[in-house]
Protein backbone atom coordinates (compact mmCIF):
# COMPACT_ATOMS: atom_id res chain seq x y z
CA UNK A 1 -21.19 139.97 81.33
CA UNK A 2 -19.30 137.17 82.32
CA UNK A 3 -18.56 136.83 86.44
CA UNK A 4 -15.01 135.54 87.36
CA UNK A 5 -15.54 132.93 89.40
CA UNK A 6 -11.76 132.01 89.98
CA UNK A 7 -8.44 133.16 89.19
CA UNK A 8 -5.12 131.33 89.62
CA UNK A 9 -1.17 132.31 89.29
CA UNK A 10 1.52 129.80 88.41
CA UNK A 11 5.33 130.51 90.41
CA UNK A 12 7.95 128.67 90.57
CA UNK A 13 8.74 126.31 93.61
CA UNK A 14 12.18 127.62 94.46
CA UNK A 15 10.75 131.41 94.11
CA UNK A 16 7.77 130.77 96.48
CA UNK A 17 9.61 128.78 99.14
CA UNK A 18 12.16 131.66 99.47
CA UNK A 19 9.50 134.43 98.98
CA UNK A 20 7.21 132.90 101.43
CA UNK A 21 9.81 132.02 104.13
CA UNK A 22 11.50 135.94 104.17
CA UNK A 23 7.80 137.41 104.41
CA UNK A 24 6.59 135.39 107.03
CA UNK A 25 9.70 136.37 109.04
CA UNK A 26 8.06 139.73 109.88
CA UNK A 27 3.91 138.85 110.16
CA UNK A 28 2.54 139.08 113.32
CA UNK A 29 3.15 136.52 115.81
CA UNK A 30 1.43 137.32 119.32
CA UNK A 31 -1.79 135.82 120.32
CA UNK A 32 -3.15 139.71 120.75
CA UNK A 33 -2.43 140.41 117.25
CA UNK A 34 -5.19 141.15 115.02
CA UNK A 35 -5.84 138.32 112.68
CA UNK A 36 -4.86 140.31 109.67
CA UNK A 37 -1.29 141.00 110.95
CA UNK A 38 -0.78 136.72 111.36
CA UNK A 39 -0.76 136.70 107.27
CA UNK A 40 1.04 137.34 104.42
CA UNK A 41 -0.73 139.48 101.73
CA UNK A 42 -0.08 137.97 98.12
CA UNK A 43 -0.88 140.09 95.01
CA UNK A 44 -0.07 140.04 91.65
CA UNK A 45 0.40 143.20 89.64
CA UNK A 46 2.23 143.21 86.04
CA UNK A 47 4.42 140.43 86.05
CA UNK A 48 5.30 140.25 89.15
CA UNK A 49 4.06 138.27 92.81
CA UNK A 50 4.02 140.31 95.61
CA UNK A 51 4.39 139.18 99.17
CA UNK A 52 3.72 141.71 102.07
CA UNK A 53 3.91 141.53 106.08
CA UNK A 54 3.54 143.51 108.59
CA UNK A 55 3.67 143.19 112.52
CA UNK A 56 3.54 147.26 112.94
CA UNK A 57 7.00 147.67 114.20
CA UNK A 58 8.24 146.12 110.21
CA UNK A 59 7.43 145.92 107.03
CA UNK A 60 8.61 143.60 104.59
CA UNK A 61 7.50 143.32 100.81
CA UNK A 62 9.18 140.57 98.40
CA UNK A 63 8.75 140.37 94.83
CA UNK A 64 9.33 137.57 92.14
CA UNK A 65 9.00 137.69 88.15
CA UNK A 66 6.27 135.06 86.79
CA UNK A 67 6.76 133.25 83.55
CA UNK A 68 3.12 134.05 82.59
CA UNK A 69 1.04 136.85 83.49
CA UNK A 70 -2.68 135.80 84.68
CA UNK A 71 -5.49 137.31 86.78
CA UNK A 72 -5.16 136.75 90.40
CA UNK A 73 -6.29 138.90 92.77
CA UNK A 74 -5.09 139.57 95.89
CA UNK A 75 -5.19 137.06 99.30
CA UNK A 76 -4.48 137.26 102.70
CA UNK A 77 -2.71 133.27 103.70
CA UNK A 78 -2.93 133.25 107.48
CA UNK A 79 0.70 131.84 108.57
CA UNK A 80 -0.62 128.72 109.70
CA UNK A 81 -1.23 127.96 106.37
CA UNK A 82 1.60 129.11 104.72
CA UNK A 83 4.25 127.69 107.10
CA UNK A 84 1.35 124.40 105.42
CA UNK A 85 2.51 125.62 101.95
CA UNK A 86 6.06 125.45 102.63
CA UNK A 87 5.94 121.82 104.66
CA UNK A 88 4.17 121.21 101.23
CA UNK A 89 7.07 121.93 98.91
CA UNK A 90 9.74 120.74 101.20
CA UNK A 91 12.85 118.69 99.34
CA UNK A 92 10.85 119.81 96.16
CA UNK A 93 13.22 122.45 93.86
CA UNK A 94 12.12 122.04 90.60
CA UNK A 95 8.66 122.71 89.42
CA UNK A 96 5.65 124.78 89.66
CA UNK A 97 2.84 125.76 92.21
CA UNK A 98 -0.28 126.64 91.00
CA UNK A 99 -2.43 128.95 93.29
CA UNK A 100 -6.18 128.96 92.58
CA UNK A 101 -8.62 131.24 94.00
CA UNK A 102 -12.14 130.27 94.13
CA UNK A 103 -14.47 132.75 95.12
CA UNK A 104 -17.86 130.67 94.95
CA UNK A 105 -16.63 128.34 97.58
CA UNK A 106 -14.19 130.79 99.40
CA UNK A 107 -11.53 129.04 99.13
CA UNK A 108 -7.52 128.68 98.48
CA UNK A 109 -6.06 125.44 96.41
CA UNK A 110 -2.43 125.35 96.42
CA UNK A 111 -0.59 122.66 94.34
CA UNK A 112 2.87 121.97 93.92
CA UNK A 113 3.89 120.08 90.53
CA UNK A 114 0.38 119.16 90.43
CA UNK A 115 0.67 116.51 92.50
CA UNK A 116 0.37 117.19 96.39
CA UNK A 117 -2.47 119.73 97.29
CA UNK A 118 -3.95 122.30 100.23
CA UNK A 119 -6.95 123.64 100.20
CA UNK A 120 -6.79 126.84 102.56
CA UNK A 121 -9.61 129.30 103.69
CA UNK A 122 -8.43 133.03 103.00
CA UNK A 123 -8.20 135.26 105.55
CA UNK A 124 -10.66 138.34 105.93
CA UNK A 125 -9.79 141.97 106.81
CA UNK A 126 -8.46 145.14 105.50
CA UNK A 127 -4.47 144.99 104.67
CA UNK A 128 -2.34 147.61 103.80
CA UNK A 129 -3.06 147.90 99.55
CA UNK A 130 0.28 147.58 97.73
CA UNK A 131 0.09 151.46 96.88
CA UNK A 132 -0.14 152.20 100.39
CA UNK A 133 2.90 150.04 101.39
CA UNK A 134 4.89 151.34 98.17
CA UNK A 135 4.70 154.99 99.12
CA UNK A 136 5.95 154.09 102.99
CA UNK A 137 8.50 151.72 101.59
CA UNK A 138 9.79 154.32 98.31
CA UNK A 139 12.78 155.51 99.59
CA UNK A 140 12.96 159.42 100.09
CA UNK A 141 14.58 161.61 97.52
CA UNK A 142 17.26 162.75 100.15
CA UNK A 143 18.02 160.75 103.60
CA UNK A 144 18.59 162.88 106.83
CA UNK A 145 21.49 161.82 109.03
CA UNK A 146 21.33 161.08 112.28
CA UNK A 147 23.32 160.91 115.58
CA UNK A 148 21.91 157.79 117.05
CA UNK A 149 19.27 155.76 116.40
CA UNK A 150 18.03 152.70 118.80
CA UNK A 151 15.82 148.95 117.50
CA UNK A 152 15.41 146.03 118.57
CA UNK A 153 18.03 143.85 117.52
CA UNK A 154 16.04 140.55 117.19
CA UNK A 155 13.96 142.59 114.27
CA UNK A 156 17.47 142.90 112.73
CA UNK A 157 18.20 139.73 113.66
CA UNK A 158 15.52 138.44 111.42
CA UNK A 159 16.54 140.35 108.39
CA UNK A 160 19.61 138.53 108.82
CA UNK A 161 17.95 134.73 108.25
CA UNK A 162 16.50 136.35 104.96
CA UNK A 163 19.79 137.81 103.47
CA UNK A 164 23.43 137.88 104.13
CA UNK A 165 23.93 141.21 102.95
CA UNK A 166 21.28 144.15 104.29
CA UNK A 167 21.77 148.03 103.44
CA UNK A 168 20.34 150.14 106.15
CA UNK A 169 19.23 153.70 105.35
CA UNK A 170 18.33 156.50 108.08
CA UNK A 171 15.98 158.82 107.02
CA UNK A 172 16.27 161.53 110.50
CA UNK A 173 15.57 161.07 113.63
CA UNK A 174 12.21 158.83 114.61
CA UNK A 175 11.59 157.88 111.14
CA UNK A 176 11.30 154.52 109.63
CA UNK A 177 14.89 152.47 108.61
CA UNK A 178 14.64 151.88 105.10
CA UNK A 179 16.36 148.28 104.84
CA UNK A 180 17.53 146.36 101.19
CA UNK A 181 17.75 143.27 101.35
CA UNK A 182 19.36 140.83 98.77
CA UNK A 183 17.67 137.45 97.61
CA UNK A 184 18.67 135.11 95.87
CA UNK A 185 15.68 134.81 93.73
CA UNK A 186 13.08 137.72 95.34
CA UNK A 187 13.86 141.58 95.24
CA UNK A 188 13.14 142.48 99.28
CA UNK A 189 12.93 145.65 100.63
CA UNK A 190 11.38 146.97 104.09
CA UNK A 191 10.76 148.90 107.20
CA UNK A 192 12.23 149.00 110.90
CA UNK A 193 10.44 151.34 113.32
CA UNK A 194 13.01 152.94 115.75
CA UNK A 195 12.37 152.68 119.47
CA UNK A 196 12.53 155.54 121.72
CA UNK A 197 16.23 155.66 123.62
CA UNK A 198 15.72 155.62 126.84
């Protein structure tokens, strides 16, 4: 029996930057947050690579179609590194980054265009698993309406920098805002907790 020893994915430049850039909008920022909420989650399932973020209070998962599939499994990039992943493709918009995973040495190589390269150390701890975060972020068979609802504004704020248009959905009273958001290369969609009015 053979032991996979590394795995890689492929994406293009322009799909990563933009993918990378809306998910890190809602990770975990404060110096009290645990580790595994400072990341973004990537994973690849079918076709597709999924980016996920959390800070408890959102939600955000992004999605782009590869060219090829491959085995890659899934990584938690702290957001130090990945704000060093997008300083890496900067003024680069054509072209592919390859994303190895190397589990003897526990490590992350990032390339763009083969050229220019990271290497990263992944992040350990328990994330959210992408079924998890796809029944939360499925949207409900039949919304509730409501009278009023209160967030925080900056959290919208943010959805703003990732899309010009969002769709809001309200789902009754103290429930999680479903939220659409349209890329221009990666289907988005998300969570808003609602505060308590005072």
């Amino acid at each position: 029996m053979e032991t996979i020893t590394k795995t890689r994915l492929s994406v293009k430049v322009s799909a990563l930057g933009e993918l990378l850039d809306g998910a890190m909008t809602c990770a975990g920022k404060g110096k009290d947050t645990p580790s595994v909420l400072n990341t973004v989650a990537l994973h690849v399932t079918g076709e597709e690579l999924i980016a996920r973020a959390t800070d408890r209070y959102r939600l955000i998962e992004g999605r782009v179609t590869l060219d090829d599939t491959g085995e890659f499994s899934p990584v938690l990039i702290s957001l130090a590194d990945v704000k060093r992943i997008i300083e890496l493709m900067k003024g680069i918009s054509v072209g592919y980054v390859i994303i190895e995973r190397d589990y003897l040495n526990q490590r992350v190589s990032v390339r763009v265009n083969a050229n220019s390269e990271l290497i990263l150390s992944p992040v350990e701890g328990n994330f959210p698993t992408v079924e998890s975060t796809d029944r939360l972020l499925d949207e409900p068979e039949n919304f509730q309406p409501v009278s009023e609802i209160s967030f925080n504004p900056k959290f919208m704020a943010d959805f703003g920098k990732i899309s010009k248009r969002i769709t809001v959905k309200f789902n009754g009273n103290n429930k999680p805002i479903h939220i659409k958001l349209d890329g221009e290369l990666v289907t988005w969609r998300a969570l808003l907790m609602p505060v308590k009015s005072a």
